[in-house]
C-alpha atoms as a PDB file:
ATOM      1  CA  UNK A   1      -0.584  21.208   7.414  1.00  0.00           C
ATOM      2  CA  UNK A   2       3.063  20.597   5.840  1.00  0.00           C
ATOM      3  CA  UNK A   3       3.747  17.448   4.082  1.00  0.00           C
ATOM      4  CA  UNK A   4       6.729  15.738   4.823  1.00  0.00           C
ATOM      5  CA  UNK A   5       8.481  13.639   2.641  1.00  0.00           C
ATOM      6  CA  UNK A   6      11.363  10.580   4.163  1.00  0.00           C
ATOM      7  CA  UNK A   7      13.799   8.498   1.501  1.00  0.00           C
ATOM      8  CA  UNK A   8      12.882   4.855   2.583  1.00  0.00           C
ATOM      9  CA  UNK A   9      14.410   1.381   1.532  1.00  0.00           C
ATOM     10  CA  UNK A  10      12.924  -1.654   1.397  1.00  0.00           C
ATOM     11  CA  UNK A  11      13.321  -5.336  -0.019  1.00  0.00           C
ATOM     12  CA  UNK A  12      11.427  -6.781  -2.562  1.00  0.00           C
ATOM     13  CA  UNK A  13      10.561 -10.747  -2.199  1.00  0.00           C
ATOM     14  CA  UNK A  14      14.044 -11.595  -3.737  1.00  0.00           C
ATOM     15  CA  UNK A  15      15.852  -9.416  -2.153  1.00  0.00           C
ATOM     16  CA  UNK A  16      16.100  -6.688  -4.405  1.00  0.00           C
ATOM     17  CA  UNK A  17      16.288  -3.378  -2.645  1.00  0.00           C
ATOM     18  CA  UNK A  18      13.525  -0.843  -3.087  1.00  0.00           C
ATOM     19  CA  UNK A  19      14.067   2.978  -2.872  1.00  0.00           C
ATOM     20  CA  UNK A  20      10.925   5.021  -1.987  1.00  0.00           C
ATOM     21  CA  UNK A  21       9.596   8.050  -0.442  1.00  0.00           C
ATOM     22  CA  UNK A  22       7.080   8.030   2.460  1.00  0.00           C
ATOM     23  CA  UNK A  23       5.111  11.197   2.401  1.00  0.00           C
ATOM     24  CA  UNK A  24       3.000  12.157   5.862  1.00  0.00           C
ATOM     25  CA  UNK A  25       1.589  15.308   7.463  1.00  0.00           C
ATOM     26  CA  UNK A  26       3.838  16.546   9.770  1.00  0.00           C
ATOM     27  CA  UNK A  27       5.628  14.013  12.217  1.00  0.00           C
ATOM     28  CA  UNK A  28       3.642  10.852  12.713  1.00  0.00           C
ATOM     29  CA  UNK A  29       4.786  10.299  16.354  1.00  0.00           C
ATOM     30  CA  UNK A  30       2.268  10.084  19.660  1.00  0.00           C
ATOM     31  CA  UNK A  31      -0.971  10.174  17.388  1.00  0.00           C
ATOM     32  CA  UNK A  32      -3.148   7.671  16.728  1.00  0.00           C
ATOM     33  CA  UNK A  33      -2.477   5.146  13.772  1.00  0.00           C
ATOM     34  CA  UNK A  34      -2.921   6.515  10.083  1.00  0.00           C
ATOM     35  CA  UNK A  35      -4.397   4.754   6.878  1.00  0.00           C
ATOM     36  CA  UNK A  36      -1.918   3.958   3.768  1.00  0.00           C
ATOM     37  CA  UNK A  37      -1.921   4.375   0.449  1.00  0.00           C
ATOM     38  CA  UNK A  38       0.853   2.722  -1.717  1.00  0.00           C
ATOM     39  CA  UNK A  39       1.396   3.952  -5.085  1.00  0.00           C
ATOM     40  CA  UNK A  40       1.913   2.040  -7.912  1.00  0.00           C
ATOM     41  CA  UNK A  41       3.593   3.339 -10.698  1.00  0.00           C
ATOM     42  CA  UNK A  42       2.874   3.353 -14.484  1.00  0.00           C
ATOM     43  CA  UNK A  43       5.269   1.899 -17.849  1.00  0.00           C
ATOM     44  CA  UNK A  44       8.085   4.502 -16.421  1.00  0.00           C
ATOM     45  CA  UNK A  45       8.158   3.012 -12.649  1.00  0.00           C
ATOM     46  CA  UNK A  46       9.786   5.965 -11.494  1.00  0.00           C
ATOM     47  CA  UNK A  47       8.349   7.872  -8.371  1.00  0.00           C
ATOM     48  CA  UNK A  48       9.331  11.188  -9.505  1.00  0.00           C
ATOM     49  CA  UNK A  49       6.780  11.435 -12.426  1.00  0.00           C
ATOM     50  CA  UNK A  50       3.177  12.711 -11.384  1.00  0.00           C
ATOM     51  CA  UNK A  51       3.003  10.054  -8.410  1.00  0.00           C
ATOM     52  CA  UNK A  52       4.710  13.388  -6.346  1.00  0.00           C
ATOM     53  CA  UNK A  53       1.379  15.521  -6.449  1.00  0.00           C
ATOM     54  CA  UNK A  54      -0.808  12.130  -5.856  1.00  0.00           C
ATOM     55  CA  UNK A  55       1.155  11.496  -2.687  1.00  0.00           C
ATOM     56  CA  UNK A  56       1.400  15.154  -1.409  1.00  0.00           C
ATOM     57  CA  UNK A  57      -2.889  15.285  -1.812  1.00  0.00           C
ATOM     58  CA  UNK A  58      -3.021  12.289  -0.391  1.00  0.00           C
ATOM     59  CA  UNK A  59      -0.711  12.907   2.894  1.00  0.00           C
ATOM     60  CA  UNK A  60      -2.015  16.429   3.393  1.00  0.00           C
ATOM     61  CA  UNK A  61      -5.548  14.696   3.600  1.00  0.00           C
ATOM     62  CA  UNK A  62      -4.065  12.207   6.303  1.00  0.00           C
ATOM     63  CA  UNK A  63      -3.093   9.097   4.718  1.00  0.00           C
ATOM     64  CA  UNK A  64       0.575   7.803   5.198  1.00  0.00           C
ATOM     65  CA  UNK A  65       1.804   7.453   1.551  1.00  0.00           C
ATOM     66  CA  UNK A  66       4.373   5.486  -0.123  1.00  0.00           C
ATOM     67  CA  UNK A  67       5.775   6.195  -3.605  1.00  0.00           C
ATOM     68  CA  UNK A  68       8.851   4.056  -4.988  1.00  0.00           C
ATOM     69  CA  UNK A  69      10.655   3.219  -7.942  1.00  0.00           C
ATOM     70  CA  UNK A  70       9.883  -0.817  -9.205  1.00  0.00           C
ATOM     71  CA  UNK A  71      14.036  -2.518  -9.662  1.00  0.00           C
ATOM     72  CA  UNK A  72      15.208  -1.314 -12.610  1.00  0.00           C
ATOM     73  CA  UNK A  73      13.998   1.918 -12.434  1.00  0.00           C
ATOM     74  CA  UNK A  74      15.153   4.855 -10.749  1.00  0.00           C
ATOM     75  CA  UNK A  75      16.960   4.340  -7.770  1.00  0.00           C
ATOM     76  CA  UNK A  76      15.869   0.865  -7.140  1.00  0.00           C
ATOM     77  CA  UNK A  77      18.389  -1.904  -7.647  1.00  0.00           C
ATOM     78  CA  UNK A  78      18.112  -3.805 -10.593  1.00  0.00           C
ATOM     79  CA  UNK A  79      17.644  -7.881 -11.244  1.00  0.00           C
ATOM     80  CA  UNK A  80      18.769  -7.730 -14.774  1.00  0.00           C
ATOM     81  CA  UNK A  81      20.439  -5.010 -17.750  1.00  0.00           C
ATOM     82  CA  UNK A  82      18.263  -1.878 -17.550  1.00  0.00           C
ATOM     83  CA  UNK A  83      15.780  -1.127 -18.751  1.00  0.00           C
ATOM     84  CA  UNK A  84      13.023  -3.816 -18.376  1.00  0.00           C
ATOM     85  CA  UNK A  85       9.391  -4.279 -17.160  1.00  0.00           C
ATOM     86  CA  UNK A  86       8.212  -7.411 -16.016  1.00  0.00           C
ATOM     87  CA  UNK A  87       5.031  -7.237 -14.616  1.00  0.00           C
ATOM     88  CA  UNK A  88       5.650  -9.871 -12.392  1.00  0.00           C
ATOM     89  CA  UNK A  89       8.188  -8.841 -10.664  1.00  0.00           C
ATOM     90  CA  UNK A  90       6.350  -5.345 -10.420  1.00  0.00           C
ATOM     91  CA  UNK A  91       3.677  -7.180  -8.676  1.00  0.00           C
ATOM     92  CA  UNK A  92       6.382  -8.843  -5.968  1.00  0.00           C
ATOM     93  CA  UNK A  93       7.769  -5.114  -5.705  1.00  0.00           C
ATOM     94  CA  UNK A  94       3.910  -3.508  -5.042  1.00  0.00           C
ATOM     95  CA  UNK A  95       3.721  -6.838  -2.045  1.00  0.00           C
ATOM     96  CA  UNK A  96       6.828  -5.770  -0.293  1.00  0.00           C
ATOM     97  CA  UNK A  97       5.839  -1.895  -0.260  1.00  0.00           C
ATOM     98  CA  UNK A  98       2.210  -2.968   0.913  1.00  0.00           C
ATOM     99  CA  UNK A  99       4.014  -5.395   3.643  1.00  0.00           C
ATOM    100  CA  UNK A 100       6.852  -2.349   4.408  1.00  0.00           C
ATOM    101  CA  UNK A 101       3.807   0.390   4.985  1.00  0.00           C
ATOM    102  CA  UNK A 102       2.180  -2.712   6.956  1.00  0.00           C
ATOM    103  CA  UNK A 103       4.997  -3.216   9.298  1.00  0.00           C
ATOM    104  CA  UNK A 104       5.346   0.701  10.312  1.00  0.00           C
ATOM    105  CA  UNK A 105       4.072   1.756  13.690  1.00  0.00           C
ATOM    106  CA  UNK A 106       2.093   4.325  13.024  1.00  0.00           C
ATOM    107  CA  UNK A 107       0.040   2.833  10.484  1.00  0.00           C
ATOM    108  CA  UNK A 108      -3.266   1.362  11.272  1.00  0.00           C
ATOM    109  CA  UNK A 109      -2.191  -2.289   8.726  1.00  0.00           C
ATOM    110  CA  UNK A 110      -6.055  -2.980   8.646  1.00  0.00           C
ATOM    111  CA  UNK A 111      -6.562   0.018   6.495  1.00  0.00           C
ATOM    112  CA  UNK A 112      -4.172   0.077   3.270  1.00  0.00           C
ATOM    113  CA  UNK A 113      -5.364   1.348   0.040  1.00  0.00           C
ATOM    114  CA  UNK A 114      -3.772   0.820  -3.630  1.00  0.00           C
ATOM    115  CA  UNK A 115      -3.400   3.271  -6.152  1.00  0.00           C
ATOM    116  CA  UNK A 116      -2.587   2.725  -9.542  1.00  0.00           C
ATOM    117  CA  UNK A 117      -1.460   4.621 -12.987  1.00  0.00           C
ATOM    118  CA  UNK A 118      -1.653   3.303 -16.192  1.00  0.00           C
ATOM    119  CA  UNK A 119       0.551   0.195 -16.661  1.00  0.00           C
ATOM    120  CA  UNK A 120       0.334   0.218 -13.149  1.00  0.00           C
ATOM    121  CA  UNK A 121      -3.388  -0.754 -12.975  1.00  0.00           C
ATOM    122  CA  UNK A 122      -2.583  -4.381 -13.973  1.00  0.00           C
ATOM    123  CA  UNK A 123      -0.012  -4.737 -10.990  1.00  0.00           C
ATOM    124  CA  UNK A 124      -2.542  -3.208  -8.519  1.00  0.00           C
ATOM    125  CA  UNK A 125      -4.711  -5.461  -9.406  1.00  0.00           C
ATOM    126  CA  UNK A 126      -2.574  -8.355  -8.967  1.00  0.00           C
ATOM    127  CA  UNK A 127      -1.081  -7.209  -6.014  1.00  0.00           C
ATOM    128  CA  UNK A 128      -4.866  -6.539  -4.244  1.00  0.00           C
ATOM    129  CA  UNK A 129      -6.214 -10.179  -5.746  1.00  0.00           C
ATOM    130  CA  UNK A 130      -3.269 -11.249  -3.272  1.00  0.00           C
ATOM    131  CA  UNK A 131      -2.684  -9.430  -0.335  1.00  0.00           C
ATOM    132  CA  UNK A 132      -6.226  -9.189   2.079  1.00  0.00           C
ATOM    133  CA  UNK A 133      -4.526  -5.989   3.705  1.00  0.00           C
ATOM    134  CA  UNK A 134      -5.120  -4.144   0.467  1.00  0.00           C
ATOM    135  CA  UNK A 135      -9.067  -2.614   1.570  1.00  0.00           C
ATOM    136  CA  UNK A 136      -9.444  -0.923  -1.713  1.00  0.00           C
ATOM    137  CA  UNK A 137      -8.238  -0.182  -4.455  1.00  0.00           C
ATOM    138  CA  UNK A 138      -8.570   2.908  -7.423  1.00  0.00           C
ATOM    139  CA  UNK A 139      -7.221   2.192 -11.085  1.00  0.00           C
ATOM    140  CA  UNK A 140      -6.428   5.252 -12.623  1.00  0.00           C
ATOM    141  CA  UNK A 141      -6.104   5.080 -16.533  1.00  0.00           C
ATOM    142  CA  UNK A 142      -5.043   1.357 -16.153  1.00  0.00           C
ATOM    143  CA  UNK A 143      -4.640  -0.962 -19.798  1.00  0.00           C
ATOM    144  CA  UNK A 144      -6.252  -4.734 -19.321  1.00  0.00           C
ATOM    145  CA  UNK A 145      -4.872  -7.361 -20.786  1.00  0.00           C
ATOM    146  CA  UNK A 146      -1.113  -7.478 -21.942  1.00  0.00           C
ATOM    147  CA  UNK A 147      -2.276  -9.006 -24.896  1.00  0.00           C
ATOM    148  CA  UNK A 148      -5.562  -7.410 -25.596  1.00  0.00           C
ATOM    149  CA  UNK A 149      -3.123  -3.868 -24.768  1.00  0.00           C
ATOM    150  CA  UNK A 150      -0.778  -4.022 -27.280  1.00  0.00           C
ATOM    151  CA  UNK A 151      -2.705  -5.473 -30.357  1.00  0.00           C
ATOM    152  CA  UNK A 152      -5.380  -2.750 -29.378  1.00  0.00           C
ATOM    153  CA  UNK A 153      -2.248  -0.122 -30.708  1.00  0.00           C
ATOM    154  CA  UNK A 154      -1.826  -1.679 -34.456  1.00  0.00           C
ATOM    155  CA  UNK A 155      -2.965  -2.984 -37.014  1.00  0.00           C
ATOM    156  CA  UNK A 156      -3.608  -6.928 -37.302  1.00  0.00           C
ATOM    157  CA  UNK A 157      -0.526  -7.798 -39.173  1.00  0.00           C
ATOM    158  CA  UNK A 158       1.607  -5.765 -37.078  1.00  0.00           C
ATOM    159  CA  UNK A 159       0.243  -7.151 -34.119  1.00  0.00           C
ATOM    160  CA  UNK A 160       0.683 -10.900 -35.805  1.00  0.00           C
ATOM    161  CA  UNK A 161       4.419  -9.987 -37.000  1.00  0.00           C
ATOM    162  CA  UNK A 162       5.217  -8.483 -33.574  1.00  0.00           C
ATOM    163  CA  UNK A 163       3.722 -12.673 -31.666  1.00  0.00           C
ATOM    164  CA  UNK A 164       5.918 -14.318 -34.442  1.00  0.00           C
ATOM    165  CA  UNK A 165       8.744 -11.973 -33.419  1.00  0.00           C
ATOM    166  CA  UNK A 166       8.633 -12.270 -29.488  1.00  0.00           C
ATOM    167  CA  UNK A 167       8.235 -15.946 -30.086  1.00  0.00           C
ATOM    168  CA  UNK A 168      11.262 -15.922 -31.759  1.00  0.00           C
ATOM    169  CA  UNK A 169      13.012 -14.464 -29.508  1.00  0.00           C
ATOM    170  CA  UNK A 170      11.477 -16.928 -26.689  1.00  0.00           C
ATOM    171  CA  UNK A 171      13.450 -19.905 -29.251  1.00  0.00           C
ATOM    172  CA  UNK A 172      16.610 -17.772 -29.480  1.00  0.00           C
ATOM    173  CA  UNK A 173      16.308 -16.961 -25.443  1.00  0.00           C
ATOM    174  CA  UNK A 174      16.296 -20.787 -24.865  1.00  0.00           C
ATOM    175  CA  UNK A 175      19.423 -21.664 -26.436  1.00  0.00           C
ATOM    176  CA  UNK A 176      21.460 -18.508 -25.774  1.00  0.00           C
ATOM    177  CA  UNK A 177      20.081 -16.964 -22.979  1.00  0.00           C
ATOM    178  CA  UNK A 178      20.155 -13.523 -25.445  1.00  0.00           C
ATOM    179  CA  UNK A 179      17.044 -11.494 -26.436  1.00  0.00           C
ATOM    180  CA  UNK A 180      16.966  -8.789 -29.199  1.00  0.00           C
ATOM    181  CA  UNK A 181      16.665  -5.170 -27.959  1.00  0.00           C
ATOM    182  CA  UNK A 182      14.211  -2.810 -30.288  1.00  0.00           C
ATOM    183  CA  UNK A 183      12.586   0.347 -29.383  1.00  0.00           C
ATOM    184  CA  UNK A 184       9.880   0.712 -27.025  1.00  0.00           C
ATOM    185  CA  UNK A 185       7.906   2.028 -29.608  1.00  0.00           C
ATOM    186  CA  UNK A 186       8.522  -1.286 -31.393  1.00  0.00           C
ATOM    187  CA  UNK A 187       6.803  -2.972 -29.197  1.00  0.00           C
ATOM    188  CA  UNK A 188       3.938  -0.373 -27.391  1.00  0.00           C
ATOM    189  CA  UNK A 189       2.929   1.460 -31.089  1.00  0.00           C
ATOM    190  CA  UNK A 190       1.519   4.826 -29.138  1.00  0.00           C
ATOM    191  CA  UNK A 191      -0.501   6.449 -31.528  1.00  0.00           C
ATOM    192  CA  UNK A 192       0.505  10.228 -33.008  1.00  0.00           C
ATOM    193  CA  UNK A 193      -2.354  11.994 -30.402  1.00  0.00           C
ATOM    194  CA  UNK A 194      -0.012  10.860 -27.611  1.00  0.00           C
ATOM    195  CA  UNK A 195       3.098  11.992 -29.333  1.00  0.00           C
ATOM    196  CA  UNK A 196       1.532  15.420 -29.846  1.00  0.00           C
ATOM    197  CA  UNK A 197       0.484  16.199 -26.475  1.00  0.00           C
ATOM    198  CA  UNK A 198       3.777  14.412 -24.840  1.00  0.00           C
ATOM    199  CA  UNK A 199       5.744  16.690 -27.504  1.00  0.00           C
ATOM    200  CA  UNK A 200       3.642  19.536 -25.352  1.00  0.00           C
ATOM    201  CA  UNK A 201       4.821  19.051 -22.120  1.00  0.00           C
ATOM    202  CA  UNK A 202       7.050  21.138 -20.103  1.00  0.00           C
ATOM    203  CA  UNK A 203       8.855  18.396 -18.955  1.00  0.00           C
ATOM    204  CA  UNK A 204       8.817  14.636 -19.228  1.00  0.00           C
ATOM    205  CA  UNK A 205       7.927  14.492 -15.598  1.00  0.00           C
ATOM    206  CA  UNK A 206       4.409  15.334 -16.328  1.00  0.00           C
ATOM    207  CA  UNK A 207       3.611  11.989 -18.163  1.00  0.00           C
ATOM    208  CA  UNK A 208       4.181   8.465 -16.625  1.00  0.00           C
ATOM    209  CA  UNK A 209       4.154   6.758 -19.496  1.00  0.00           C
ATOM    210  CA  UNK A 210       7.628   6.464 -20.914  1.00  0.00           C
ATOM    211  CA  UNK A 211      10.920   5.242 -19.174  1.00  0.00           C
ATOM    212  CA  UNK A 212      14.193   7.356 -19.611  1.00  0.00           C
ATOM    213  CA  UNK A 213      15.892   6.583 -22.509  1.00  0.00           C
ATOM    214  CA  UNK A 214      19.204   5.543 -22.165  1.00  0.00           C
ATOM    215  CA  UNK A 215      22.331   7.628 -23.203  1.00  0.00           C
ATOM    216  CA  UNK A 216      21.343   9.704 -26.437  1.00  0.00           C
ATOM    217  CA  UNK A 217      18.950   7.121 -27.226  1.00  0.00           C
ATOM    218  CA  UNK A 218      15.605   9.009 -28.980  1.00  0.00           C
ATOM    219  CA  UNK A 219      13.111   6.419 -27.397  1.00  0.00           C
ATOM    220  CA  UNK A 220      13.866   4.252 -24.923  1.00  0.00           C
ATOM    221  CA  UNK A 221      14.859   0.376 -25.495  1.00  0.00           C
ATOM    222  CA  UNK A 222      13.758  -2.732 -25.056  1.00  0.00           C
ATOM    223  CA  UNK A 223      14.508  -6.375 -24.700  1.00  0.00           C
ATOM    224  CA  UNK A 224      11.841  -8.659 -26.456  1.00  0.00           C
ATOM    225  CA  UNK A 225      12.132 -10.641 -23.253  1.00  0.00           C
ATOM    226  CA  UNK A 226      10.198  -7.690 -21.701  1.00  0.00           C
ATOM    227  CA  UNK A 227       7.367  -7.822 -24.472  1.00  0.00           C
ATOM    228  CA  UNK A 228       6.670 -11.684 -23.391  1.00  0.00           C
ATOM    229  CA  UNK A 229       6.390 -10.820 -19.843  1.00  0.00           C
ATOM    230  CA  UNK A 230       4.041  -8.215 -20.730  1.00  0.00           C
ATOM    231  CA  UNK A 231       2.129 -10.781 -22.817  1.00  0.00           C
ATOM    232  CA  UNK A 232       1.717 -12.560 -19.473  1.00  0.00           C
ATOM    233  CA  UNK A 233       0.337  -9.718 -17.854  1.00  0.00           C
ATOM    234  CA  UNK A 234      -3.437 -10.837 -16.981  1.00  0.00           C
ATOM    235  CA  UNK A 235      -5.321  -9.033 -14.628  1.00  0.00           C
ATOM    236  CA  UNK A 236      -8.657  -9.903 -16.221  1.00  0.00           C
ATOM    237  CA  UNK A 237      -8.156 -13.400 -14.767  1.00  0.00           C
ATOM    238  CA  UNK A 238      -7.697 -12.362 -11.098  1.00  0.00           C
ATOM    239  CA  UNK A 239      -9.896  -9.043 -10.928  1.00  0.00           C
ATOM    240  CA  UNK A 240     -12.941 -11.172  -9.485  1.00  0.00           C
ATOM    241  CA  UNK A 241     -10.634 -11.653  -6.545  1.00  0.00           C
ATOM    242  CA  UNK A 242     -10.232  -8.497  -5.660  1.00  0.00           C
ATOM    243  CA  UNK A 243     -13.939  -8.552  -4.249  1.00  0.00           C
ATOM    244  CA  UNK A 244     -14.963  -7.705  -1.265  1.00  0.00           C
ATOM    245  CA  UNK A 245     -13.052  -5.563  -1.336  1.00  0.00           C
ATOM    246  CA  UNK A 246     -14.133  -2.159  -3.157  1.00  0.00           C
ATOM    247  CA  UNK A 247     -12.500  -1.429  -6.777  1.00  0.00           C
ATOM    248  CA  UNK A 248     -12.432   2.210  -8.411  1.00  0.00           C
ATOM    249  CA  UNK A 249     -11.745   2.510 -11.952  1.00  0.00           C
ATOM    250  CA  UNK A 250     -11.422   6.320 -13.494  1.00  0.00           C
ATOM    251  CA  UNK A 251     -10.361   6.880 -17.103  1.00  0.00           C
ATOM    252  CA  UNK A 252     -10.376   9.354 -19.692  1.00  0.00           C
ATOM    253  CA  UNK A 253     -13.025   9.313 -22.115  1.00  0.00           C
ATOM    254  CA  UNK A 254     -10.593   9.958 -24.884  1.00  0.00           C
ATOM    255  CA  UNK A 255      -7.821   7.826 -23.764  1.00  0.00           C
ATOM    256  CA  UNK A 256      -5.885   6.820 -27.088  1.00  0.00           C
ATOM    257  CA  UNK A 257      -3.677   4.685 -25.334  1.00  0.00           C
ATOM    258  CA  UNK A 258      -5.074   2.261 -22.331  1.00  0.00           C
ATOM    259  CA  UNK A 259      -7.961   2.291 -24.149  1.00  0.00           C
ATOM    260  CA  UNK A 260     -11.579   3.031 -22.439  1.00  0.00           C
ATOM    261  CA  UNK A 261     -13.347  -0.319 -23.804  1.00  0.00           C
ATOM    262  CA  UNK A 262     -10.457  -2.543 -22.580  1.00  0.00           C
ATOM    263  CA  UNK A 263     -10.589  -1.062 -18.967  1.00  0.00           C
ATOM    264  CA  UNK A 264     -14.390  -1.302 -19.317  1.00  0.00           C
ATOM    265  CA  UNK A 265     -13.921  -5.009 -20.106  1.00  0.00           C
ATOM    266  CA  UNK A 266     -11.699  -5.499 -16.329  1.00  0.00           C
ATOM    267  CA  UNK A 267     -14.527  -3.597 -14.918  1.00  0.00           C
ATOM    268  CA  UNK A 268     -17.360  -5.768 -16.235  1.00  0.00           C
ATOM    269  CA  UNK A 269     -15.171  -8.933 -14.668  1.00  0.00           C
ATOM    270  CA  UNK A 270     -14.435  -7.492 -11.468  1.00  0.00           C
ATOM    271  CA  UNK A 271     -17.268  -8.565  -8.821  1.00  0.00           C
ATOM    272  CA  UNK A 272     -18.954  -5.982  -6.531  1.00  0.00           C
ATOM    273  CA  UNK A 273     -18.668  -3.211  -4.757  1.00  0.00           C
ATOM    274  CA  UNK A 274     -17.201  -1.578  -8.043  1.00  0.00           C
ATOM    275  CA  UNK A 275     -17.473   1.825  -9.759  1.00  0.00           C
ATOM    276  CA  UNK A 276     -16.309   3.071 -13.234  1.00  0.00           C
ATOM    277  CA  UNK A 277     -15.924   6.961 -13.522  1.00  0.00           C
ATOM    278  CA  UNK A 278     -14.885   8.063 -17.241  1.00  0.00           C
ATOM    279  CA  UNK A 279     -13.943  11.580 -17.856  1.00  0.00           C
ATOM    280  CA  UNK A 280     -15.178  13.472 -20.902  1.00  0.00           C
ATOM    281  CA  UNK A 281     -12.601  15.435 -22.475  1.00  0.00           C
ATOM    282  CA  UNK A 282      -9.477  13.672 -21.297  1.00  0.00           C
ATOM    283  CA  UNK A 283      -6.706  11.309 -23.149  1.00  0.00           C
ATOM    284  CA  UNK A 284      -4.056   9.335 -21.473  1.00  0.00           C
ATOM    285  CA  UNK A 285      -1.789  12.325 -20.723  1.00  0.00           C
ATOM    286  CA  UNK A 286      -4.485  14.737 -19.825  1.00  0.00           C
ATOM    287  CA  UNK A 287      -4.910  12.571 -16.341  1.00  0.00           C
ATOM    288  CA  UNK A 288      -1.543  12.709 -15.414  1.00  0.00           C
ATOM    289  CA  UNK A 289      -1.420  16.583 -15.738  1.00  0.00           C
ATOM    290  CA  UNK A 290      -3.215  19.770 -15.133  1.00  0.00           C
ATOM    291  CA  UNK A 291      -7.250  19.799 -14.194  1.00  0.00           C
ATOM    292  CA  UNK A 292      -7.227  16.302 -15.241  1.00  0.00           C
ATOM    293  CA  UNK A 293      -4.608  14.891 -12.646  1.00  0.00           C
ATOM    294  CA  UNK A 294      -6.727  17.043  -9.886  1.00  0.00           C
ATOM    295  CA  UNK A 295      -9.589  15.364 -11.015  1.00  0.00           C
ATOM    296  CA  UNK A 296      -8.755  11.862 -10.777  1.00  0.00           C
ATOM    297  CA  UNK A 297      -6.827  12.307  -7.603  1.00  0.00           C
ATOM    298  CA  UNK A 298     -10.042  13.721  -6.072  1.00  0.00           C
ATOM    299  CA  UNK A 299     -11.953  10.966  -6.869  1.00  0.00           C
ATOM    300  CA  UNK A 300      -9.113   8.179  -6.109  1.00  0.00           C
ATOM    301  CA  UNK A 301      -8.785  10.020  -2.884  1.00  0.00           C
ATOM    302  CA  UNK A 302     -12.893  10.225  -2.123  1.00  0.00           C
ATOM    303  CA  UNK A 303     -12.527   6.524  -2.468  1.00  0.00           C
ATOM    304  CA  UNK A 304     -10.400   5.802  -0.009  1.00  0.00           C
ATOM    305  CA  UNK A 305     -11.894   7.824   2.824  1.00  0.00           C
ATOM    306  CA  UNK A 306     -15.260   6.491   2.027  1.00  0.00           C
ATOM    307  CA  UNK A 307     -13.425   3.209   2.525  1.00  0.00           C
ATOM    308  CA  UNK A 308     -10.671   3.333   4.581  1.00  0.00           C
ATOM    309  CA  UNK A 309     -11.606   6.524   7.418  1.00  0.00           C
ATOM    310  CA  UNK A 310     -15.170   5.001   8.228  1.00  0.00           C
END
């Protein structure tokens, strides 16, 4: 059965306007209502980077599938000077594609799933504690704890200089309405096992994890202002609300970036019916490509039709 893939728009709860693509099996008209999956993006937020084959497997097998870029990314519009992540306002983008997949006729609205990727774990999350349409949810390779994520990446002092810097900033911020721009890598310190394997890739399409770098820019940039909303990123506190509804958490045994103990530490807070599936052999990049990717999209994917096709 052919996939089909539609360019949507939507509006996020401010009235930024979403681009996405909708991915179903063949045309959806005079059959009965499908299940949804929406996709939630990781650090890039840009639908065209692994989310593709995750939507394809996951239309082909039935499920009407949404994929879009958060604003500021992509072809989304933008709230502020690219690039940026706010969690936040990733969260208020992932309820307005859950309420956009909700609204569409032939989707049955009392069975939407969430799927997440990396940085996007944390928004899933936040977006499921929320919404009672989400039915269940899989966390793919998904970081806990803004804080907890980026001092688990350096060293004590760097971690202590970085606080003292972003509060800084916060100071500056409040009397100039400026923050300071550094390098991603300023603020996310990936270690040199992700730079090797990323340095591998055919294409930067393969890995979620970075955003494009503006102009000839080597890495991409960063306001400060983005590294305290990340700081406010908390999913540990709302991942008991998720329950009753079911939560799937699959990571790579070797991850060296979201690493395995901090998602272990979401899934010991998050209530039952949970599961935790780690995969021997794999890092952060070797889920989002190869025998890894098939991997965890089989298993987000026998989630969902244990819980959302019964």
């Amino acid at each position: 059965m052919s996939v089909n893939v539609r360019s949507v728009t939507f509006f996020s709860g401010d009235g930024v306007r979403i681009a996405g693509n909708l991915y179903m099996d063949g045309d959806p008209g005079g059959r009965s209502k499908a299940p949804a999956i929406v996709l939630c993006q990781g650090l890039s937020g840009e639908k065209h980077k692994v989310l593709p084959d995750v939507a394809s497997s996951f239309a082909a097998a039935g499920y009407v599938t949404l994929a879009f870029d958060y604003s500021g990314c992509g072809e989304s519009d933008d709230r502020r000077a690219r690039p940026y992540v706010f969690p936040s306002e990733r969260v208020e983008d992932a309820l307005s594609a859950i309420a956009y997949v909700a609204q569409l006729p032939f989707v049955d609205s009392g069975r939407i799933g969430l799927y997440s990727i990396s940085y996007g774990g944390p928004v899933a999350i936040h977006a499921a504690a929320y919404d009672r349409r989400v039915r269940c949810l899989a966390v793919v390779s998904g970081p806990g704890d803004g804080p907890a994520f980026l001092a688990s990446l350096m060293a004590p002092r760097e971690w202590e200089l970085l606080r003292e810097e972003i509060e800084a900033d916060r100071s500056k911020r409040a009397v100039t309405g400026k923050s300071a721009v550094v390098p991603l890598t300023h603020i996310i310190r990936f270690p040199d096992s992700f730079w090797a394997r990323y340095r591998r890739l055919g294409s930067a399409d393969e890995s979620e994890s970075l955003p494009e770098a503006a102009g000839h820019a080597p890495v991409p940039m960063l306001a400060l202002e983005s590294a305290d909303a990340m700081l406010r990123s908390l999913p540990g506190s709302v991942v008991p609300l998720v329950a009753p509804r079911p939560i799937l958490f699959v990571h790579g045994a070797e991850d060296d970036v979201a690493k395995p103990g901090l998602a272990r530490e979401l899934f010991a807070r998050a209530s039952e019916p949970k599961e935790f599936v780690a995969l021997p052999g794999f890092d952060h990049i070797g889920l989002d490509t190869g025998e890894g990717l098939k991997q965890q999209i089989a298993l987000a994917q026998q989630w969902c039709d244990r819980h959302l096709t019964v």
